[in-house]
Each structure stands twice: as C-alpha cells, then as structure tokens.
Protein backbone atom coordinates (compact mmCIF):
# COMPACT_ATOMS: atom_id res chain seq x y z
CA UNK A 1 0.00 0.00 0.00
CA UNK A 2 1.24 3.37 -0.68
CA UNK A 3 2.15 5.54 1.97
CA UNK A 4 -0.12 7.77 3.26
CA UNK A 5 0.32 11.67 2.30
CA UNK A 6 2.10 13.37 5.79
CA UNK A 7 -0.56 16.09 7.37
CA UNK A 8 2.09 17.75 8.88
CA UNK A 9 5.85 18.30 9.02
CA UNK A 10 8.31 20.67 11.08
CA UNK A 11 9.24 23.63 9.08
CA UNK A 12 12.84 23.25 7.46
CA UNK A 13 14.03 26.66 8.46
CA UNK A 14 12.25 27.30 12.25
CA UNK A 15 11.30 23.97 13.08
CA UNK A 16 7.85 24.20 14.29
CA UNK A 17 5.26 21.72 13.71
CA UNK A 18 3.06 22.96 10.71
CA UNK A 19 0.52 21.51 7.83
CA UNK A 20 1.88 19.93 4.88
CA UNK A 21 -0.13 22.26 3.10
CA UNK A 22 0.57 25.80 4.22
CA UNK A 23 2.26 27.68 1.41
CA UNK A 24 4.13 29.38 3.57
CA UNK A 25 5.61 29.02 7.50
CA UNK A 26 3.21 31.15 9.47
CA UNK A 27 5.93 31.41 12.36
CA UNK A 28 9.05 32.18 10.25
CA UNK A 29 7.43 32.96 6.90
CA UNK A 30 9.42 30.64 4.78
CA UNK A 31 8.26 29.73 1.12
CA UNK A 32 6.80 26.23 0.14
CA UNK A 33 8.08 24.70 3.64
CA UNK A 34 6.95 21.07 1.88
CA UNK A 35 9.15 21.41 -1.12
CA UNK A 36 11.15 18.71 -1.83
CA UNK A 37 14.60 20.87 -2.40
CA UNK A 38 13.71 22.69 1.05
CA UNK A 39 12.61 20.10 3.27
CA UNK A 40 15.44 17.73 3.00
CA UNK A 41 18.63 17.05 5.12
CA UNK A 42 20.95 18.79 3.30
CA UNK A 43 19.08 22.25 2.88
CA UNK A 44 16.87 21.91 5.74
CA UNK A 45 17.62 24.55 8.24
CA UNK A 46 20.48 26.93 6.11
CA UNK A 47 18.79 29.65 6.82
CA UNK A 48 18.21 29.08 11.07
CA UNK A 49 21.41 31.59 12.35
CA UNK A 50 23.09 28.61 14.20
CA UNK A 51 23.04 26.37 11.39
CA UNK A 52 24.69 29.22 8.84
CA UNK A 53 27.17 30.01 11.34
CA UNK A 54 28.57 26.19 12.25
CA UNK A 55 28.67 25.58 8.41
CA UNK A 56 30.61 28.22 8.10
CA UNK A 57 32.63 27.94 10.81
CA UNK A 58 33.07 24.13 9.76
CA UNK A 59 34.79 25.17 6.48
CA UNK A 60 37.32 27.22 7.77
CA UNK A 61 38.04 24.28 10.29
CA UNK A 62 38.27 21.84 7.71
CA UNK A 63 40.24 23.50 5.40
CA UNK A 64 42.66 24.18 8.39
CA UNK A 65 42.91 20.25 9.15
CA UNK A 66 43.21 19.58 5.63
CA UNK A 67 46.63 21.73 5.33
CA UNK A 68 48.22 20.39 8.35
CA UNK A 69 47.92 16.58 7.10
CA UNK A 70 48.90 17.81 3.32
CA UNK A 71 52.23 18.05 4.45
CA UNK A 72 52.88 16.99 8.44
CA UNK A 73 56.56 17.20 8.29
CA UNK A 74 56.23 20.63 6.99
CA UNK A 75 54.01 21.86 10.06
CA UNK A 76 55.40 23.96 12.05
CA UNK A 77 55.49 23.06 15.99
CA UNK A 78 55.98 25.88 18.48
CA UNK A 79 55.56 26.98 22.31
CA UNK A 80 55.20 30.57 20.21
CA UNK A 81 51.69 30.91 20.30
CA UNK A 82 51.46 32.72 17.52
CA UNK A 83 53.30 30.61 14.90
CA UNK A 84 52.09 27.09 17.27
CA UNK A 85 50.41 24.54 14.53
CA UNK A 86 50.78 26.33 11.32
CA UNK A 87 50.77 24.29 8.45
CA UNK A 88 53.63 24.62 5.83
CA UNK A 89 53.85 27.29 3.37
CA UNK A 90 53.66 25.14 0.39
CA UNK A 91 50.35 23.31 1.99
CA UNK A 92 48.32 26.67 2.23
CA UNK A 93 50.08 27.56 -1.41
CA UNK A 94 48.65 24.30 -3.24
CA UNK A 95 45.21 24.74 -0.96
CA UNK A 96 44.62 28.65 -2.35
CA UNK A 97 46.45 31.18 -0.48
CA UNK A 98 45.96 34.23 -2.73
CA UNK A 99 48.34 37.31 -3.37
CA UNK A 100 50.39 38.57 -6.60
CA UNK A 101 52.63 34.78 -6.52
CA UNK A 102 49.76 32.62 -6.90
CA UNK A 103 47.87 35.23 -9.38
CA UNK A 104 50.30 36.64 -11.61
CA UNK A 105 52.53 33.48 -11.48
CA UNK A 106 49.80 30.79 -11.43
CA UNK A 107 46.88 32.21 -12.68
CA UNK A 108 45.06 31.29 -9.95
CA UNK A 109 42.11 34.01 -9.66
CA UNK A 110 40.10 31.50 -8.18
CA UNK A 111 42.31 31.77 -4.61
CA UNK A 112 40.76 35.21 -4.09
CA UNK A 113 37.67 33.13 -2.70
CA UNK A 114 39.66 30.17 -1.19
CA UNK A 115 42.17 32.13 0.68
CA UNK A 116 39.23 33.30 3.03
CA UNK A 117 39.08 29.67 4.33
CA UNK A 118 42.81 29.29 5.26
CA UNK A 119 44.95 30.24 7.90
CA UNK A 120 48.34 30.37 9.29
CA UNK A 121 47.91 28.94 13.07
CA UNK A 122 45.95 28.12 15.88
CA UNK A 123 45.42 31.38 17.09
CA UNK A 124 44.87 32.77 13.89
CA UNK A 125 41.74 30.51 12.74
CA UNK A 126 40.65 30.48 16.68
CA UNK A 127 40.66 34.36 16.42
CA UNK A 128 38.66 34.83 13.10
CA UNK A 129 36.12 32.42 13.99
CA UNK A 130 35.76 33.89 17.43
CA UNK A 131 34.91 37.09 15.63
CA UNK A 132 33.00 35.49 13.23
CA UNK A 133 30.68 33.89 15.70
CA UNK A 134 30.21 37.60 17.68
CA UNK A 135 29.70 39.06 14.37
CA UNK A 136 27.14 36.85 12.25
CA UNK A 137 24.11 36.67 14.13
CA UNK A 138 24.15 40.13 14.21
CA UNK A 139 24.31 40.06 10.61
CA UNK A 140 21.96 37.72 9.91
CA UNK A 141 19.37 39.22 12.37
CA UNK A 142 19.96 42.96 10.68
CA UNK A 143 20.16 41.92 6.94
CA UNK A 144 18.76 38.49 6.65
CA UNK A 145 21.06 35.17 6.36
CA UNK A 146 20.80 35.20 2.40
CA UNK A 147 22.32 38.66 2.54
CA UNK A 148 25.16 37.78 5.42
CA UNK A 149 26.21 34.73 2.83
CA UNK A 150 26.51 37.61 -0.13
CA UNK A 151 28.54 40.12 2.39
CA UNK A 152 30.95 37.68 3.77
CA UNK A 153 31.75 36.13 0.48
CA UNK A 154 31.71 38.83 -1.50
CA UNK A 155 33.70 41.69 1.41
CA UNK A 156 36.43 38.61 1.74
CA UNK A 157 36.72 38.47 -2.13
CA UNK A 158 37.33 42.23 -2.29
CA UNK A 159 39.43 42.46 0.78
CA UNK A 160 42.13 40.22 -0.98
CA UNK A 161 41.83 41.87 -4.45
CA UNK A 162 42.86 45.22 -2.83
CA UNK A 163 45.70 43.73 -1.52
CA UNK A 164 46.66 42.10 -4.55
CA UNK A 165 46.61 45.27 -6.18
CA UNK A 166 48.48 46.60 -3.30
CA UNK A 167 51.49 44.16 -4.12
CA UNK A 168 50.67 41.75 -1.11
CA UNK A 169 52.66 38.69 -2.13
CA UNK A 170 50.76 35.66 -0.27
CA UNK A 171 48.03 35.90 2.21
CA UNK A 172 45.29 33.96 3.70
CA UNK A 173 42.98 34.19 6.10
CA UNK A 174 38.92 35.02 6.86
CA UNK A 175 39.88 38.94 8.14
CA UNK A 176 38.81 40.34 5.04
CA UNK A 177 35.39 38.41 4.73
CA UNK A 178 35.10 39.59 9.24
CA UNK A 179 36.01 42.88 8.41
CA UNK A 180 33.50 42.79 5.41
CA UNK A 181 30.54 42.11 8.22
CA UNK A 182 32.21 44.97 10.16
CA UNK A 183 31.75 47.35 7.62
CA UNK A 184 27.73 46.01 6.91
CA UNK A 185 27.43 46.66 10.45
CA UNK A 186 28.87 49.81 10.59
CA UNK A 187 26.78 51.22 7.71
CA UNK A 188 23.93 49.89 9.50
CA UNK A 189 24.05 51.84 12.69
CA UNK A 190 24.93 55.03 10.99
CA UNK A 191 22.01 54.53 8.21
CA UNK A 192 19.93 53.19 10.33
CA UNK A 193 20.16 56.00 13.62
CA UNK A 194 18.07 56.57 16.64
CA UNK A 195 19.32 55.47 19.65
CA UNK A 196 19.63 51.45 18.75
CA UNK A 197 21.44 52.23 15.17
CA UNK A 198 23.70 55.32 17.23
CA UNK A 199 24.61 52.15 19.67
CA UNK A 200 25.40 50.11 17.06
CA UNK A 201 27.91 52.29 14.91
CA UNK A 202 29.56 53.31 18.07
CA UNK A 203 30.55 50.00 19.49
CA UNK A 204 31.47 48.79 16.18
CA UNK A 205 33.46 52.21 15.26
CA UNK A 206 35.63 51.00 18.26
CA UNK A 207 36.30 47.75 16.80
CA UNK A 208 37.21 49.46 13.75
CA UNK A 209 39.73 51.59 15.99
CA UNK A 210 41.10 48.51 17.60
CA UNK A 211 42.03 47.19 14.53
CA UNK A 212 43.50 49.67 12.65
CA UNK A 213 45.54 49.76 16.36
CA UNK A 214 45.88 46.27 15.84
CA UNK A 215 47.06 46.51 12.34
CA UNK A 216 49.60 49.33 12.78
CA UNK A 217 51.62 47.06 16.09
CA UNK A 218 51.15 43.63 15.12
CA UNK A 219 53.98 42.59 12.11
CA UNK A 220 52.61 40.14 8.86
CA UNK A 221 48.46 41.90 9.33
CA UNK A 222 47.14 42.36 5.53
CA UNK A 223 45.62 45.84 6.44
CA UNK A 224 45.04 46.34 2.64
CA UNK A 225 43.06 43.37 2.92
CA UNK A 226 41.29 44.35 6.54
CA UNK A 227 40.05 47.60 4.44
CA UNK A 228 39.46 46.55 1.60
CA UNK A 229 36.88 43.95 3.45
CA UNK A 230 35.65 46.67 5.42
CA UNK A 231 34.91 49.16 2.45
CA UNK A 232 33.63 46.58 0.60
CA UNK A 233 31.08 45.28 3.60
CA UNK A 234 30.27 49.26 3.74
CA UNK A 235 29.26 49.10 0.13
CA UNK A 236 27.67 46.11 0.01
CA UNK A 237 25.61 47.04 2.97
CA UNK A 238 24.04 49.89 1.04
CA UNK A 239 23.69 48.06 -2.04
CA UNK A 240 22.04 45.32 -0.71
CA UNK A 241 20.07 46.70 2.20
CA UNK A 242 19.07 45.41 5.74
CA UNK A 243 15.47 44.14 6.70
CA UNK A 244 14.02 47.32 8.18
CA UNK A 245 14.61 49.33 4.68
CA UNK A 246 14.52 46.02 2.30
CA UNK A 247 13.27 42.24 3.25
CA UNK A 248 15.05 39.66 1.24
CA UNK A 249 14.18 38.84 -2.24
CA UNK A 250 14.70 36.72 -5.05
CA UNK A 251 17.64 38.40 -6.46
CA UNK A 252 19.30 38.39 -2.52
CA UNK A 253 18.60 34.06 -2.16
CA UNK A 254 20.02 33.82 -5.76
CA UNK A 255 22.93 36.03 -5.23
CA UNK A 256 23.47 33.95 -2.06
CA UNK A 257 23.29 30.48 -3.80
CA UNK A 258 25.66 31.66 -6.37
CA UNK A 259 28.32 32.86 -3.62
CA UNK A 260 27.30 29.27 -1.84
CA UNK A 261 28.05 27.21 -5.04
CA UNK A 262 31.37 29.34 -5.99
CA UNK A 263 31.95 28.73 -2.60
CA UNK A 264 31.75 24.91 -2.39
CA UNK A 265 33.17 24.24 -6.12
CA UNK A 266 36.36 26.50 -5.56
CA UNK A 267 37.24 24.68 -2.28
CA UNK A 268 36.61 21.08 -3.71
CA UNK A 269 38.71 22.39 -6.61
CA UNK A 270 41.32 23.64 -4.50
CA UNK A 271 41.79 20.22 -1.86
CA UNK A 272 41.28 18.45 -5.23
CA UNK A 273 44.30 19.73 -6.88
CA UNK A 274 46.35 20.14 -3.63
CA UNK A 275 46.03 16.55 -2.94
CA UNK A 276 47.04 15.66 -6.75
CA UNK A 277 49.55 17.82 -6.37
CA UNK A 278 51.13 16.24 -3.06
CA UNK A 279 50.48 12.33 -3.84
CA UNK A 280 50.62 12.06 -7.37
CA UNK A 281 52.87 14.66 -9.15
C-alpha cells in the first residue's frame, strides 16, 4: 500500500510543527516549507542563524585540518603561540592562499575566494572564527542570512583583491570576509540612527579603531586586505540593504546560492588539486 500523504511536518528553516499544506511558515514565513529541495537534510535549516554560522565555521576548520595533514613534516610546531600549529607554506600555497605569486605566477584568480578559508595557526583561525561567531548573528538578524552569505563572500573576495593590487605577495585568512561584516554593520548603525542604530555604529566604530591599532603594532596583518573587506562590507551594505529598509528577495537568495556554489566548487577544486599535487605529481 502506498504511503499515506504526511498532514504535517516541522518547518525546514524554524522547526515548528506545521501543515503539509501551508504555502508558507506562518511562524518564520518561509516559502513552500513542503518542497522537496527545502525540506530535506541537506538544505533543511540553512537559513536558522546557528546552522549558517557552524557551516561556516566548519569550512574554515576543515580546510585548516586539511593543510596540516597535506604536508605533516612541513608543520610547524611551536611553544610561540602565535606561529604554534601552522601548516607549511607550500600546503596553504597548493590549498589557495591568494596574493600577486599565486595570481600573476599561477593564474590562480580562483584563490581570491579560497584564501578566506585558510589560515596560518591556531590562534589565527581560533581568532577569526571567534569574531566570526560575535559578528554573524548580528548580521543575519539585521540583513537576513541570504544577505550575510553575499557580504561575507563577496567583502572577503574584495578584501584580498585590494591587496593584490596593493602588491601583497601571499596571504590567507577570513579577516577580510570579518572585516566585510564589520563594515555592513557599521553602515547599518549610521544609516539606520536613533538610539539602537547610534549604539550600534559606536561600538562597532571602536572595533574598527582597535584594529587599525591592531594593524599598525602587530607585524605580517594584511591591512590592505582588513580595508578593503571593510569598504567593501560598507558598500555592500548599502547596495544590498538590511530588513528594516529592504526584506530579502529573489535576487538576494540567488545572489546567495551563487556565492554558496562558488563557494563549495572553488574549495573542492582547491583540496582536489592540492592533494594531486602532493600524492601524485
């Protein structure tokens, strides 16, 4: 006999119990809840602001793993906590650190995207994703999780073309795509105003402070690529809007699933052809 046709089923983005039949979420509002490319395990719950953030977060930790067993003789061992478990040089090189060697030399545009998913050391990915887990759910509460997916891609992308045009020879890191959600956050208080949006832009405008600070004391920072994320988060922020002025739209979920999919393809590429590189050249 053929199964009979569920009445209900829990929402794929809020997870409340709901009719099959509802068109759309009445707690969350999302679109066609039943749809078979919503409601299944691999989409189910992208947009929820805990789910977006551990996938993220999960990237940038896997791609770290990945380039300290490329090459485990060339990882670096220190009591230094700042150079303590940094992979090798030529591992983050093969994986997609970006910067005028790997562009001009190798032709490797494509590490503009994957160098926001590497880093140098323990305390450099611990760090980033510390900021990047203050940061995002602000984001995503502000201008929607389709938009944050668009502003960190995107303000990471532009933070590292800066400083390729700036001469920066190899770097790596997610600064640039932080800094980008710095910048969106920024614009937001000072567009936004009143006493929540003044709040806003002056905590964050003290951030900004600290890390120019930050920038200026600390040798090996990319600060072309810290403002060139942070301009670029600015800009983006306007362009794109937050939900008070602007909810999301079409054109923000497909500009999100194209950063997504760039996203996904360019690391696959990249751990693809470092691995080829390593074991069978």
């Amino acid at each position: 006999m053929p199964e009979p046709k569920r009445s209900s089923l829990l929402c794929p983005n809020c997870r409340k119990l709901i009719s099959a039949d509802e068109p759309r979420c009445p707690y969350c509002g999302t679109s066609r809840p039943a749809a078979p490319w919503r409601n299944n395990p691999w989409t189910r719950g992208l947009g929820r602001e805990e789910t977006l953030v551990n996938w993220v977060i999960s990237l940038n930790v896997g791609m770290f793993i990945l380039a300290l067993l490329l090459n485990p003789t060339g990882t670096r061992v220190s009591l230094n906590p700042l150079t303590a478990l940094a992979p090798s040089d030529l591992s983050l090189l093969h994986l997609g650190a970006t910067g005028t060697i790997p562009i001009d030399r190798l032709h490797r545009w494509w590490s503009l995207l994957s160098a926001n998913y590497l880093h140098g050391g323990i305390l450099h990915i611990v760090f980033n994703m510390l900021a990047f887990r203050q940061l995002a759910p602000f984001v995503i509460r502000e201008y929607g999780p389709y938009r944050m997916i668009s502003l960190y891609t995107l303000s990471g992308v532009g933070g590292f073309l800066v400083s390729y045009l700036a001469g920066v020879a190899l770097t790596i890191g997610a600064s640039a795509a932080v800094c980008g959600l710095i910048g969106a956050a920024l614009f937001y208080g000072k567009n936004r105003g009143g006493a929540y949006g003044q709040a806003v832009y002056k905590q964050v405008s003290g951030w900004v402070v600290g890390l120019f600070i930050f920038g200026l004391l600390v040798p090996g920072i990319n600060n072309w690529g810290h403002g060139g994320g942070l301009i670029g988060g600015a800009l983006l922020g306007y362009l794109l809007g937050y939900r008070e002025r602007r909810p999301e739209t079409l054109f923000h979920k497909s500009l999100a699933g194209i950063c997504a999919a760039l996203t996904v393809l360019t690391l696959g590429w990249a751990a693809l052809s470092a691995l080829f590189l390593r074991f069978a050249a």
